[in-house]
Protein backbone atom coordinates (compact mmCIF):
# COMPACT_ATOMS: atom_id res chain seq x y z
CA UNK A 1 104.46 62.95 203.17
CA UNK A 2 106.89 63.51 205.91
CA UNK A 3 109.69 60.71 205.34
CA UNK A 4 112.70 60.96 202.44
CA UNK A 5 112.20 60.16 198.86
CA UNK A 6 113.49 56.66 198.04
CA UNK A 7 114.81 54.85 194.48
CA UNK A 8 112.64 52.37 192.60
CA UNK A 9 114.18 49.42 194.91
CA UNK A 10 113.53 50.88 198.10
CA UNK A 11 116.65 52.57 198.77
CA UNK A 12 117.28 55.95 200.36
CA UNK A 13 117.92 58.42 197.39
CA UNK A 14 121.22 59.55 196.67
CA UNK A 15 120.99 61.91 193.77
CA UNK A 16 121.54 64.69 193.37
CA UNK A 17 124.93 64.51 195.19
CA UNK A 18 127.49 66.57 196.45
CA UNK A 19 130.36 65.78 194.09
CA UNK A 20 133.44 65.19 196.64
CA UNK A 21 136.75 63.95 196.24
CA UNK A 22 140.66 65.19 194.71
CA UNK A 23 140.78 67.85 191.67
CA UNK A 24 142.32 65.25 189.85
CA UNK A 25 139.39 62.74 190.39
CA UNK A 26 137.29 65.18 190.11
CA UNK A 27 138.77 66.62 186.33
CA UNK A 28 138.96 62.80 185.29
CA UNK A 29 135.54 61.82 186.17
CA UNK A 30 134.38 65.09 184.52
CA UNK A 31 136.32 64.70 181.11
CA UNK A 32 135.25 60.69 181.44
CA UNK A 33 131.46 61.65 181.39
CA UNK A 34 131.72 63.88 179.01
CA UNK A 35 133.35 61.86 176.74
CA UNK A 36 130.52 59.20 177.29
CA UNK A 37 128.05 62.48 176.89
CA UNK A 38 129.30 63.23 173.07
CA UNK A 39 130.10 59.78 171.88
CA UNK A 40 126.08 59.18 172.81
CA UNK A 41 125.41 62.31 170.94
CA UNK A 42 127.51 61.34 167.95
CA UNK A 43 125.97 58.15 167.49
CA UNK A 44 122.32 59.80 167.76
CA UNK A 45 123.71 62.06 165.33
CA UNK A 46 124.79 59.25 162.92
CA UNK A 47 121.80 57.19 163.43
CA UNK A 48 119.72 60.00 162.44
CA UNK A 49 120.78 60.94 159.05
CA UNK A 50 120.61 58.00 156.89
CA UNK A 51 123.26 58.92 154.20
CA UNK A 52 126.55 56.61 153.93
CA UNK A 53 129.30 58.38 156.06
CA UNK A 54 132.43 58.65 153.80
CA UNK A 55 135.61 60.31 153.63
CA UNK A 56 136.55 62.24 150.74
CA UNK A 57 137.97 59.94 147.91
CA UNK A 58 140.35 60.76 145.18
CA UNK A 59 139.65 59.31 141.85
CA UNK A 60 137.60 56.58 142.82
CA UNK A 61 134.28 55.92 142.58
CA UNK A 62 132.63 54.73 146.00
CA UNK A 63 129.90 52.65 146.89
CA UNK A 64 127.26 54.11 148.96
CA UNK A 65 128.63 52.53 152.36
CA UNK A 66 129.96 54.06 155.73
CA UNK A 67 133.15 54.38 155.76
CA UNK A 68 134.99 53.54 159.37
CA UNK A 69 137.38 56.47 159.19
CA UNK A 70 134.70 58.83 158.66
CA UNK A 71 132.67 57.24 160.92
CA UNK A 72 135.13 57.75 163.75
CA UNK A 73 135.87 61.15 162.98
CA UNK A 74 132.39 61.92 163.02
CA UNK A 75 131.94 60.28 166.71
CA UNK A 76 135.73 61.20 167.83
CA UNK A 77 134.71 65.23 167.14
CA UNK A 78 131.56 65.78 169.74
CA UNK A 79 133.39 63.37 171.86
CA UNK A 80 136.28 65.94 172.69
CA UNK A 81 134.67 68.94 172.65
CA UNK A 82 132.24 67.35 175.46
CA UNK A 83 134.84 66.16 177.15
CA UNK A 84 137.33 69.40 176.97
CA UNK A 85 134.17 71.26 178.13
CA UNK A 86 133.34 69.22 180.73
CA UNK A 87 137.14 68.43 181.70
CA UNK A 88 137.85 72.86 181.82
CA UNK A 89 134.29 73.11 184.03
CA UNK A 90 135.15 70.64 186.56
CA UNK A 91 139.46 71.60 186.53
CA UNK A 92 138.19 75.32 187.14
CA UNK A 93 135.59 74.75 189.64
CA UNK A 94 138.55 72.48 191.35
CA UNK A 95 140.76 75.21 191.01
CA UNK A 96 138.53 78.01 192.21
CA UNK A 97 137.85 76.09 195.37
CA UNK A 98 141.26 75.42 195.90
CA UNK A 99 142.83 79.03 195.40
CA UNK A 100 139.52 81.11 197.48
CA UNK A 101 139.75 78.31 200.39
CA UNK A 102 135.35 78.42 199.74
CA UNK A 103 132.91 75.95 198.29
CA UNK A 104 130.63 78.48 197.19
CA UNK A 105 128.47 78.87 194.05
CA UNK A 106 131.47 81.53 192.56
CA UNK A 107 133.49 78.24 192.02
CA UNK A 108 130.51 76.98 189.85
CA UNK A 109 130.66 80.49 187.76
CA UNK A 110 134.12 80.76 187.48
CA UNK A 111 134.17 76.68 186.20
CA UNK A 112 130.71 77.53 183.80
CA UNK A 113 133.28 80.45 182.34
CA UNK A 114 135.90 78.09 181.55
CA UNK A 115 133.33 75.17 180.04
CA UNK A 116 131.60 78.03 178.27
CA UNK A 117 134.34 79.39 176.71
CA UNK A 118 135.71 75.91 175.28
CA UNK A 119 132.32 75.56 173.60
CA UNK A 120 132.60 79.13 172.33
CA UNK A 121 135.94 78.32 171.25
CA UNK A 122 134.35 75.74 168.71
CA UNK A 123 133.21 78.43 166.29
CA UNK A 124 136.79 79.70 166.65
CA UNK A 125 135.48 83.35 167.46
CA UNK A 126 137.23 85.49 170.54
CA UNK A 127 133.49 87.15 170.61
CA UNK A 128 131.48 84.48 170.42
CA UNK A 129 133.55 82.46 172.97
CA UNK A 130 133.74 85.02 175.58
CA UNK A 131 130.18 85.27 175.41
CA UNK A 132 129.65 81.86 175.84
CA UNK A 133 131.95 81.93 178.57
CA UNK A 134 130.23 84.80 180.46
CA UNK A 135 126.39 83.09 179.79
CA UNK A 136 127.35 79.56 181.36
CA UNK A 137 129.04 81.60 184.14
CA UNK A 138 126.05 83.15 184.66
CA UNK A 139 123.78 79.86 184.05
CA UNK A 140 125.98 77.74 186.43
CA UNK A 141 126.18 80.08 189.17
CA UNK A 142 122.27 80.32 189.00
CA UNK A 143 122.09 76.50 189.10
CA UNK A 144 124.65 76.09 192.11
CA UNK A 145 123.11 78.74 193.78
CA UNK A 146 119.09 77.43 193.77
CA UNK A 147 120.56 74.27 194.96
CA UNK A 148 119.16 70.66 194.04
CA UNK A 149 115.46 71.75 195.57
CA UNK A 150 113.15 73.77 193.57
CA UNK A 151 112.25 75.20 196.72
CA UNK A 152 114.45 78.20 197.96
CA UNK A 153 115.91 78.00 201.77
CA UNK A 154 114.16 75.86 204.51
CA UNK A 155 111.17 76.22 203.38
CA UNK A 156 109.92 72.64 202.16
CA UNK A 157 108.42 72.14 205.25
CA UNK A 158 105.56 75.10 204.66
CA UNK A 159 105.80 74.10 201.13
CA UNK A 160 104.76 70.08 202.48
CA UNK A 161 101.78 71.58 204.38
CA UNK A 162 100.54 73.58 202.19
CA UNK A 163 100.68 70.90 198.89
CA UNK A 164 99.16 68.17 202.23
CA UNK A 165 97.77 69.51 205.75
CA UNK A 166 94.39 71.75 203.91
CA UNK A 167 93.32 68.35 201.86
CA UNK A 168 90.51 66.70 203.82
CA UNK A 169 91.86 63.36 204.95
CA UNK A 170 88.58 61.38 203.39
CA UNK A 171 87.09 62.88 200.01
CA UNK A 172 84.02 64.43 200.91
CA UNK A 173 81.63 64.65 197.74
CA UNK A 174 79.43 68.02 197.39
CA UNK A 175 75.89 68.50 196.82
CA UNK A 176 76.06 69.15 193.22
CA UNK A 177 78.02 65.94 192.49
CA UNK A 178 75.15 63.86 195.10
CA UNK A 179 72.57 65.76 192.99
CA UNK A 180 73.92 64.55 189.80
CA UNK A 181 75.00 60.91 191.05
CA UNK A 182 71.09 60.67 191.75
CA UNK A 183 70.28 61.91 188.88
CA UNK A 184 72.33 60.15 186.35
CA UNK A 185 72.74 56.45 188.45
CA UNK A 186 74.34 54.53 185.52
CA UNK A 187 77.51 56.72 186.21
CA UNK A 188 77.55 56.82 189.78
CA UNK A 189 80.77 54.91 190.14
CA UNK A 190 82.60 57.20 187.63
């Protein structure tokens, strides 16, 4: 297993790529995803409960059907917070990169501090956002810095030999399983 990995039609992989290009591209792309990211979870959301969706009413009595103003709230909600999240991450990281003159894995913390602390900001706590901010610092830092390989450094060749090069190139059966093929010949080709 010495050449690179490729897709399902043959093609070198690409993923998972360096993400390149302006802050603002960068930020836009970002906020676009993860607008994409909570209107998916929104609709899971919806789909899962089977209740009518309605807005509150005032005298009236409603039919049990979904209302499309609740409905939108209810996917327009997850939507921005994803995408303010994801939009603060990737304008920080930007930022970071810009101001230190590095592409480093800091960037990544200092970006996971600003995504973290617009989800912490959600339960509209200063303790429970700063937290939040400080534990995706932490959590993106330790995913920037292990890289896209599980293995650490330059060490996938040793890592290739060992999973490949002490295999036998044929499978060689052993004694006991001859023994019992003879033994047993009804489920020799098992």
């Amino acid at each position: 297993m010495t050449g690179s990995k490729t897709n399902f039609w043959g093609e070198p992989m690409d993923r998972p790529a360096k993400v390149e290009g302006s802050c603002i591209s960068r930020t836009v792309n970002a906020g676009c995803v993860g607008a994409g990211a909570g209107t998916f979870f929104a609709a899971c959301q919806l789909a899962w409960y089977p209740d009518a969706i309605q807005s509150a009413g005032r005298f009236a009595a409603k039919t049990a059907t979904s209302d499309s103003k609740a409905i939108m709230r209810a996917i327009a909600r997850p939507s921005f917070w994803m995408a303010s999240a994801a939009t603060a991450f990737a304008a920080a990281e930007c930022t970071a990169e810009a101001a230190r003159g590095k592409s480093d894995s800091f960037n990544a913390a200092i970006g996971g501090m600003a995504g973290g602390f617009v989800m912490g900001a959600m339960s509209k706590k200063p303790g429970i956002a700063v937290s939040s901010s400080l534990a995706m610092g932490l959590f993106m830092f330790a995913m920037d810095m292990t890289g896209p390989s599980a293995v650490f450094g330059d060490n996938q060749a040793e890592v290739t030999n060992r999973m490949y090069a002490h295999m036998p190139k044929t499978h060689e059966e052993s004694s006991a399983l001859a023994s019992l093929k003879e033994k047993y010949p009804s489920f020799k080709d098992l």
